[in-house]
Protein backbone atom coordinates (compact mmCIF):
# COMPACT_ATOMS: atom_id res chain seq x y z
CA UNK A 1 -8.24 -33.73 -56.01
CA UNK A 2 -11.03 -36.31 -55.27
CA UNK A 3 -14.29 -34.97 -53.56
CA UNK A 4 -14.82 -37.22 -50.46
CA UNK A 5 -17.64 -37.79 -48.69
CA UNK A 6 -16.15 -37.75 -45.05
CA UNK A 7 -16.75 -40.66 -43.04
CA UNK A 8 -16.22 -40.97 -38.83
CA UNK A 9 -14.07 -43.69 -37.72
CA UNK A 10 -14.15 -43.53 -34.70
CA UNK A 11 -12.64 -40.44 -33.10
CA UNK A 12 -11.01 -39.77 -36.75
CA UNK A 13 -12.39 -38.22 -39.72
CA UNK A 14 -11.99 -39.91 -43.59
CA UNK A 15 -12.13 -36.91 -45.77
CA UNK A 16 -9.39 -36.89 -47.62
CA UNK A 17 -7.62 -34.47 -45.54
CA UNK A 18 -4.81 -36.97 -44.02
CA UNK A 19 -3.85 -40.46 -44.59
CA UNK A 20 -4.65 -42.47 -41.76
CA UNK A 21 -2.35 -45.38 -41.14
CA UNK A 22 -3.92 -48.89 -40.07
CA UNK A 23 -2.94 -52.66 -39.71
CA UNK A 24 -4.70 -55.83 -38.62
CA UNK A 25 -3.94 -58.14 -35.11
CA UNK A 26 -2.23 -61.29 -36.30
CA UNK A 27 -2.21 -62.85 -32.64
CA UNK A 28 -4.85 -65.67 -32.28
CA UNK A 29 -8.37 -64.12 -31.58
CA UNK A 30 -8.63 -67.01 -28.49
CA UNK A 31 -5.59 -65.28 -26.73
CA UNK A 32 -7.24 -62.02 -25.94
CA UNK A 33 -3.73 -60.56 -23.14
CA UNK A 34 -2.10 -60.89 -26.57
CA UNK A 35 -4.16 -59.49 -28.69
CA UNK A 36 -4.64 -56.93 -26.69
CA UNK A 37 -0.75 -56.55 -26.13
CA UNK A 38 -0.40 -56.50 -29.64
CA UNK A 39 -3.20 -53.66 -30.23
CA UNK A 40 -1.00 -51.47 -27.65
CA UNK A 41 2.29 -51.57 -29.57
CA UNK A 42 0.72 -51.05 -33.22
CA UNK A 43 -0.91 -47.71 -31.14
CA UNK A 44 2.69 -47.23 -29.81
CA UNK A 45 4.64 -47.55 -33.53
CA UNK A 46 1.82 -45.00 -34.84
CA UNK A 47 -1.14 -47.36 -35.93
CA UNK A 48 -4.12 -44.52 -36.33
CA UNK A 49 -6.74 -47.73 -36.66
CA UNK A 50 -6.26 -51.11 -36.00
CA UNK A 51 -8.04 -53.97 -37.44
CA UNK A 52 -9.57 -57.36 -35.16
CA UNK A 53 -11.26 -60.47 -36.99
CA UNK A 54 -14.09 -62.08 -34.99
CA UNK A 55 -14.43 -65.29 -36.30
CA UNK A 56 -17.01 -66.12 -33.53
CA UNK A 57 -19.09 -65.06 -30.40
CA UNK A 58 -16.29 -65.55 -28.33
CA UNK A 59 -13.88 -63.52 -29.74
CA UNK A 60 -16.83 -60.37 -29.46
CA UNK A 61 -14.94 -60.31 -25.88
CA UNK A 62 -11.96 -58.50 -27.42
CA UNK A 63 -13.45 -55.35 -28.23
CA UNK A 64 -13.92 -54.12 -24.94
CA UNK A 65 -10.80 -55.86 -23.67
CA UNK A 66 -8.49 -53.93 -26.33
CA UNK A 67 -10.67 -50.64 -26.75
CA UNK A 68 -9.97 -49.92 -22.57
CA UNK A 69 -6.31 -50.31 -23.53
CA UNK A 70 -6.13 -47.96 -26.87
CA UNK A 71 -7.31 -44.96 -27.80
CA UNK A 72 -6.96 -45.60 -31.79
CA UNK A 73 -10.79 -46.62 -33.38
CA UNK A 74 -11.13 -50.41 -33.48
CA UNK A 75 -12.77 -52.45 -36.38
CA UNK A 76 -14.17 -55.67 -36.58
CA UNK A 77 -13.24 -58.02 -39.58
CA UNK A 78 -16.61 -60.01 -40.16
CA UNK A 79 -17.25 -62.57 -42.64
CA UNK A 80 -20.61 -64.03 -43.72
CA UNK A 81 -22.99 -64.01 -40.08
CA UNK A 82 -24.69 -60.92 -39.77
CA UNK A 83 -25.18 -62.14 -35.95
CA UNK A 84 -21.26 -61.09 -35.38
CA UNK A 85 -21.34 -57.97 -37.02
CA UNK A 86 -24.61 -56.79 -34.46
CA UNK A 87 -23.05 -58.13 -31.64
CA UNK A 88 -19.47 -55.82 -31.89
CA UNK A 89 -21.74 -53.05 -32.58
CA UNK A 90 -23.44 -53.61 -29.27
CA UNK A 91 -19.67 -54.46 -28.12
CA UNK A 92 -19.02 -50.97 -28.64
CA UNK A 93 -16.87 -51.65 -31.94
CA UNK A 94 -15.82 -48.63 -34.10
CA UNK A 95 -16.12 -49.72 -37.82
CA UNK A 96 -17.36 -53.00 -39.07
CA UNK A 97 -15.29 -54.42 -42.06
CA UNK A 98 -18.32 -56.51 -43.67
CA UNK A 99 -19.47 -57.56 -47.51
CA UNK A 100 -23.36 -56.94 -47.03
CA UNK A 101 -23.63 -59.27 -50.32
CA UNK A 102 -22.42 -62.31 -48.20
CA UNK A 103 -25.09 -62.52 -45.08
CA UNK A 104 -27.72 -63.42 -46.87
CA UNK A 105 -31.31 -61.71 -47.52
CA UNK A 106 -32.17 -58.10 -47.07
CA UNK A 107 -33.46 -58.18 -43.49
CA UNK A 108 -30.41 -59.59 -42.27
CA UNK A 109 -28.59 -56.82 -44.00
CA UNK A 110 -31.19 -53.89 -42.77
CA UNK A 111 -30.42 -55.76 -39.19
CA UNK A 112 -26.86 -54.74 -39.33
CA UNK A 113 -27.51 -51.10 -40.46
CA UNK A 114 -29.97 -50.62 -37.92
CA UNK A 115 -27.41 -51.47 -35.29
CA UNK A 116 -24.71 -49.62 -37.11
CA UNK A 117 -27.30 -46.26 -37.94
CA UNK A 118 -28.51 -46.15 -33.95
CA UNK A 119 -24.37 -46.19 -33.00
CA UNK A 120 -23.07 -43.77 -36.22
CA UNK A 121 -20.65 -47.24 -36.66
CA UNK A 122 -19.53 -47.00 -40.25
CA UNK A 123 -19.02 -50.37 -42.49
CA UNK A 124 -16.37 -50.67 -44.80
CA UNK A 125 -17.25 -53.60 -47.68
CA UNK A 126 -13.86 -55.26 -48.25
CA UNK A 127 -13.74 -56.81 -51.91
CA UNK A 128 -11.08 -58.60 -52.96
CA UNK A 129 -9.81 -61.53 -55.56
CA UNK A 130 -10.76 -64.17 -53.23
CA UNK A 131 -13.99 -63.17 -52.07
CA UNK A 132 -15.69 -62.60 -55.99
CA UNK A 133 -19.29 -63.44 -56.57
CA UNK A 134 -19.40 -66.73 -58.76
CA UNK A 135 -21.46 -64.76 -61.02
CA UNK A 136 -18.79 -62.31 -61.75
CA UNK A 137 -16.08 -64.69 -62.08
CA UNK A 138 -17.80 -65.95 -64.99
CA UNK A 139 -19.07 -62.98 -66.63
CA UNK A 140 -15.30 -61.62 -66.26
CA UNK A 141 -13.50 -64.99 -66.24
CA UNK A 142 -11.02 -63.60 -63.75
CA UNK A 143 -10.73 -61.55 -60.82
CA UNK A 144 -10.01 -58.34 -63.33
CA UNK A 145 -10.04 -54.89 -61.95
CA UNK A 146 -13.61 -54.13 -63.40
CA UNK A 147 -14.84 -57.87 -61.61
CA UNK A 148 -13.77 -55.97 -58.43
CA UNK A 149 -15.36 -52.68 -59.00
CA UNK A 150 -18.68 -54.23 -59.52
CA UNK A 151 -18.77 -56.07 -57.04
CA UNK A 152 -18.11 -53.12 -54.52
CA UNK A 153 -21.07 -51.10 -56.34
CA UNK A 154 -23.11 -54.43 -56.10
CA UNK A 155 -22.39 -53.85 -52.36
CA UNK A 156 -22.62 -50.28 -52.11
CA UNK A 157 -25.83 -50.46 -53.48
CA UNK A 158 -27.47 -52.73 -50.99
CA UNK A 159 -26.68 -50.54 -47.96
CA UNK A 160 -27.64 -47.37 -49.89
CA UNK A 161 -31.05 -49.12 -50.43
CA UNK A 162 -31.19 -49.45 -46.55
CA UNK A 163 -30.96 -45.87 -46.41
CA UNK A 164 -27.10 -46.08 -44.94
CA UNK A 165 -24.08 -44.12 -46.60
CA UNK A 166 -21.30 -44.12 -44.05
CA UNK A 167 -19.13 -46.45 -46.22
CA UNK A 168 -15.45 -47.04 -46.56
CA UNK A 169 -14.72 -49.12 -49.74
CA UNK A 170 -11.36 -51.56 -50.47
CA UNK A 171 -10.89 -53.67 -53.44
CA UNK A 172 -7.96 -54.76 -52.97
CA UNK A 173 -5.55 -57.98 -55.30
CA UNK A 174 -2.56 -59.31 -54.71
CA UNK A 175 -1.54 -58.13 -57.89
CA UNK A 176 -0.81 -54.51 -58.01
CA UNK A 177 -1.57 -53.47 -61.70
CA UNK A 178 -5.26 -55.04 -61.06
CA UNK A 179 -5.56 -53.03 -57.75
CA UNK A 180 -3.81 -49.73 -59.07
CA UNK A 181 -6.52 -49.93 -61.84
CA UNK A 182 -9.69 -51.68 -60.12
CA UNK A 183 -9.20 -48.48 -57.31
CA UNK A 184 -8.49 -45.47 -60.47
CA UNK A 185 -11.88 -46.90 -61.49
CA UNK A 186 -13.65 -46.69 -58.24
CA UNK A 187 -12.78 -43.63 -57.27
CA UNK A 188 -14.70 -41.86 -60.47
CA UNK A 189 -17.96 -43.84 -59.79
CA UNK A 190 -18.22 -42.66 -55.92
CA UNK A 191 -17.10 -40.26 -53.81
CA UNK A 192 -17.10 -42.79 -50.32
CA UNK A 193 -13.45 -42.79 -48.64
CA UNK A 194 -10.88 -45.69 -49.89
CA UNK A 195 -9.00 -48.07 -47.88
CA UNK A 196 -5.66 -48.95 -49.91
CA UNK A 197 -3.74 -52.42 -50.05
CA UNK A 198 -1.79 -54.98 -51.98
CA UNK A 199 -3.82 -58.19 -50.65
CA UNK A 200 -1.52 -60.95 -49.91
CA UNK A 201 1.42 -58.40 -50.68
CA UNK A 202 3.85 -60.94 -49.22
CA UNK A 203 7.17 -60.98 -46.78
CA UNK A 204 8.79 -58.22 -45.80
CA UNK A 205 10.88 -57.32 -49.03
CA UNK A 206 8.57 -58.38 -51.22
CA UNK A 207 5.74 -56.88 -49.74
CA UNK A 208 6.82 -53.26 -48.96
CA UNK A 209 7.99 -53.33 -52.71
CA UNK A 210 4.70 -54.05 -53.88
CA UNK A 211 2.78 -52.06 -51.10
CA UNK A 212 4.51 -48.95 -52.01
CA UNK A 213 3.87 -49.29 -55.88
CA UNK A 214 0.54 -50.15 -55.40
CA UNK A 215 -0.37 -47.70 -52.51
CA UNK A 216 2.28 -45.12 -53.64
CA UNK A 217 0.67 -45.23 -57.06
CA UNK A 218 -2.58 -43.79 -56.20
CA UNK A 219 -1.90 -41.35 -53.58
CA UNK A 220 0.20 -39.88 -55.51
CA UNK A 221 -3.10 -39.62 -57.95
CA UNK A 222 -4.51 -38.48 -54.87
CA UNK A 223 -6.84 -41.81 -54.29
CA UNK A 224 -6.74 -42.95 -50.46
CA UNK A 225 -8.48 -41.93 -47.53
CA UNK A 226 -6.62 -44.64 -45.22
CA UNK A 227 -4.03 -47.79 -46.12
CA UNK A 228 -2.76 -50.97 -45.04
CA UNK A 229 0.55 -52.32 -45.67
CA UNK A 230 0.11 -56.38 -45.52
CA UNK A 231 2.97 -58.38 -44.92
CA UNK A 232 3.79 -62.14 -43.83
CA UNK A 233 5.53 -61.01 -41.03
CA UNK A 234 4.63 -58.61 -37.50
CA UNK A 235 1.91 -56.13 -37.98
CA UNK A 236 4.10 -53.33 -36.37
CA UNK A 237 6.73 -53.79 -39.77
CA UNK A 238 3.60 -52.72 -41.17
CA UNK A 239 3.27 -49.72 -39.46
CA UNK A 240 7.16 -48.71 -40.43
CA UNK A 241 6.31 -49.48 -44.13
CA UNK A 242 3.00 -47.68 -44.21
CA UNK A 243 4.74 -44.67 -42.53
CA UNK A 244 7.93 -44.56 -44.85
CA UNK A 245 5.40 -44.81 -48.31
CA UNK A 246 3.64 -41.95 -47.17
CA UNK A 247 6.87 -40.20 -46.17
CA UNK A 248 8.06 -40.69 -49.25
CA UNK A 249 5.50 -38.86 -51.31
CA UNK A 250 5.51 -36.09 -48.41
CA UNK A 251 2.44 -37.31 -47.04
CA UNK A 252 3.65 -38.56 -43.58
CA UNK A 253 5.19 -36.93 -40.33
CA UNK A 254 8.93 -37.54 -39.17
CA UNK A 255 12.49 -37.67 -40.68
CA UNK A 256 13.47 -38.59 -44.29
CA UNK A 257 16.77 -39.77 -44.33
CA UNK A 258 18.28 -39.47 -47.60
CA UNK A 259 21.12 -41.52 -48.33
CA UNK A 260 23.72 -42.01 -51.66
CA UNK A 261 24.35 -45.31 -53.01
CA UNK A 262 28.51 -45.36 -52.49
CA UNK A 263 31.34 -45.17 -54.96
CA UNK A 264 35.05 -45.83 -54.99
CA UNK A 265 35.38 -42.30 -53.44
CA UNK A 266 33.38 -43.49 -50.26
CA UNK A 267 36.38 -44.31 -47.59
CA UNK A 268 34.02 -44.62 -44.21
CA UNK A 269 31.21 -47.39 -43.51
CA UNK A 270 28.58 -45.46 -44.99
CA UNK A 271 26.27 -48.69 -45.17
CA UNK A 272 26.47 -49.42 -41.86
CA UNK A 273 26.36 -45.65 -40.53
CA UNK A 274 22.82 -45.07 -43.10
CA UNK A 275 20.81 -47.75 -41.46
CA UNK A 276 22.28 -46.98 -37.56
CA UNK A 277 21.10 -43.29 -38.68
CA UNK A 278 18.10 -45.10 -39.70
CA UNK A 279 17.19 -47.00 -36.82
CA UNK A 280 17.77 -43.69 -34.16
CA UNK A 281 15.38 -41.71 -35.83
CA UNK A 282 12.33 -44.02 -36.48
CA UNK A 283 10.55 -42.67 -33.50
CA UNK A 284 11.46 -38.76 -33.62
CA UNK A 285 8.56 -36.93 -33.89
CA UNK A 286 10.15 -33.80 -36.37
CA UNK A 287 9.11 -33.23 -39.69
CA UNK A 288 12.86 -32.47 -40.77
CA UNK A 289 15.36 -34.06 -43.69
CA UNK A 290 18.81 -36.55 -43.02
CA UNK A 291 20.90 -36.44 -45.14
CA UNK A 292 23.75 -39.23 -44.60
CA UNK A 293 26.31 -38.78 -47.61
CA UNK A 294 29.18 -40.92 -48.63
CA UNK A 295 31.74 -38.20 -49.15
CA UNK A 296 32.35 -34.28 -49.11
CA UNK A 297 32.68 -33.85 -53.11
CA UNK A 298 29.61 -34.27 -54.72
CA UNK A 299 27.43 -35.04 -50.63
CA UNK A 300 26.68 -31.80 -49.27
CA UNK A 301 25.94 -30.10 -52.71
CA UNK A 302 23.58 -32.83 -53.51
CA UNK A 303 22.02 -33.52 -50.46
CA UNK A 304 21.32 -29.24 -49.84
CA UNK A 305 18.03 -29.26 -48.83
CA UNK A 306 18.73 -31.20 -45.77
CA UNK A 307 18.12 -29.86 -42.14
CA UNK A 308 21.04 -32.05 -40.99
CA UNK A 309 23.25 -34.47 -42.77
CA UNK A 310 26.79 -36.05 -42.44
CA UNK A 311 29.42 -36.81 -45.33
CA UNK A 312 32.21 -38.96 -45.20
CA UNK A 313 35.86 -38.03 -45.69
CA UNK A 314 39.03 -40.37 -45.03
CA UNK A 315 38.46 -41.52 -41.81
CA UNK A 316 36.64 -38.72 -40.90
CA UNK A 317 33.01 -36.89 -41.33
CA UNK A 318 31.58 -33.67 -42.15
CA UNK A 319 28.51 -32.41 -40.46
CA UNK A 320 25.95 -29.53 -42.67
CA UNK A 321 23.09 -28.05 -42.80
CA UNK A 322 21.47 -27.21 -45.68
CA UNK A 323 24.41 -27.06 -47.40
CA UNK A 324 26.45 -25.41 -45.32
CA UNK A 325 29.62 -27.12 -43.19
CA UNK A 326 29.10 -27.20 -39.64
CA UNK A 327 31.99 -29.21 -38.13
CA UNK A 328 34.23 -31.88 -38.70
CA UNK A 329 33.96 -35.15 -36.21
CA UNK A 330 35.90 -38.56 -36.09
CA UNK A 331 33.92 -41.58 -37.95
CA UNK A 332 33.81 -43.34 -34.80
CA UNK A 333 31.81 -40.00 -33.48
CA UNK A 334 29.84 -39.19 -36.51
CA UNK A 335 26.36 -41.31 -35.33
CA UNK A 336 26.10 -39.40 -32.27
CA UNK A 337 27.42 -36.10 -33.15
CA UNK A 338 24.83 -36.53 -35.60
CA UNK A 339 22.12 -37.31 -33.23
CA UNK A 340 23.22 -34.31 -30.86
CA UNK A 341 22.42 -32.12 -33.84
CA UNK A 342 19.32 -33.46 -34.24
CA UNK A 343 18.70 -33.06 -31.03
CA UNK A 344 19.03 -28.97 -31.29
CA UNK A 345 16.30 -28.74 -34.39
């Protein structure tokens, strides 16, 4: 297990000890009702910290705007003027996403820690493919996982010269063997918390496929203090995605369904009953397993461990718990006799 040197986000804590789930507004940063409509669904669909780019002065009128709304930390997504990144600290903004590298000379840098320091507002330097020194790209000749990690350390360096240590790091690439390793690498040369992502992961199905190899890779290493699941699509399908990775290494809250592929024995709609069973549960709050089976034969022996589940027969279904039969219900009533079961856990 990675030592990690905990970091305050906000009301949250980066130590290692939970994954914290976050995403970014996509609405334009002109419209603040939307953005700040936006900010209050991710909160709803279980966004722990939510990401805001301030492009310029005007959009420093946000932050207030969406932190009296939400009660998640709020970070600003600065690039290049130092001026923005002092000006949502004085906004009140919770974490500064900034590359200290990129604002030109030191005093412009010690500006922004001062204002961060006096306000315990942690930066997080955000490295990726795109945003390489020149320098690097030639010494490396690509955007290579060890190109990424030393540009972070260039980075980290400059605010631990300025005396300031309450860093989150991210080097993220869009492609996920150059992440999975450029992160592996970076988490043995610090012990600062680690924001996970695929950059430019994608749409939806492409995205989540590479988001959960990439991300899924290193928690399961036990790398990540906090991810991001990017896709080309709404920033709440982010929040699903994010929660279902972490889920699925039995890191995350709320029902697993389990569910078997089919075979010639399957004689009910098992497709369409999985994702209805799917979409019913997304919100539960209880840690407990599904377990929506295709038939009785080979179902409820394989799927045993589940706190509920339903098999399939010929035009009818079996309810169980953890192995055990429970009742036998038409297919028309098997979604919400499954539900009512739920219901009682």
């Amino acid at each position: 297990m990675r030592n990690v040197k905990p970091v305050r986000v906000g009301g949250l804590t980066l130590d290692g000890q939970k994954i914290y789930i976050q995403s970014m507004l996509n609405v334009p940063s002109t419209d603040i009702e939307g953005s700040v409509k936006q900010a209050v669904e991710l909160e709803k669909a279980g966004c722990e910290i939510v990401r805001a780019a301030i492009p310029d002065m005007a959009a420093v009128k946000l932050i207030p705007a969406i932190k009296e709304k939400i009660s998640i930390p709020l970070v600003a997504d600065i690039h290049f003027d130092y001026r923005l990144a002092i000006a949502a600290a004085q906004a009140g903004i919770d974490k500064i996403r900034i590359n200290p590298g990129n604002i030109g000379d030191i005093e412009r840098v010690k500006a922004v820690v001062k204002e961060c320091q006096s306000r315990n507002i942690p930066i997080r330097i955000g490295v990726n493919g795109g945003s390489l020194e020149k320098d690097l790209l030639e010494k490396y000749k690509s955007p290579c996982a060890d190109a990424l990690v030393e540009s972070a350390m260039r980075h980290v360096k400059i605010l631990e010269q300025c005396d300031f240590d309450d860093i989150v790091i991210s080097i993220k690439s869009s492609n996920v063997i150059t992440m999975i390793n450029a992160y592996r690498k970076l988490a043995g040369l610090c012990s600062y918390p680690l924001h996970l992502g695929v950059t430019e992961a994608g749409t939806e199905r492409m995205g989540i496929i590479k988001s959960a190899a990439g991300i899924g890779s290193l928690l399961a290493d036990g790398i990540g203090e906090t991810i991001r699941v990017s896709l080309t699509d709404s920033p709440v399908k982010e929040i699903y995605a994010a929660k279902d990775i972490l889920k699925a290494l039995g890191k995350g809250r709320g029902p697993q369904v389990i569910s078997c592929p089919t075979c010639g024995r399957t004689r009910i709609d098992l497709i369409g009953l999985a994702s209805k069973v799917e979409e019913a549960v997304r919100d539960i709050d209880k840690d407990i397993k599904i377990a929506v089976m295709g038939c009785v034969v080979n179902g409820i022996g394989e799927a045993g461990e589940a706190d509920i589940g339903i098999a399939g027969g010929n035009g009818c279904a079996v309810l169980f718990s953890k192995g055990k039969q429970l009742r036998r219900v038409s297919e028309e009533e098997a979604l919400d006799a499954l539900l009512e079961e739920i219901d009682k856990l």
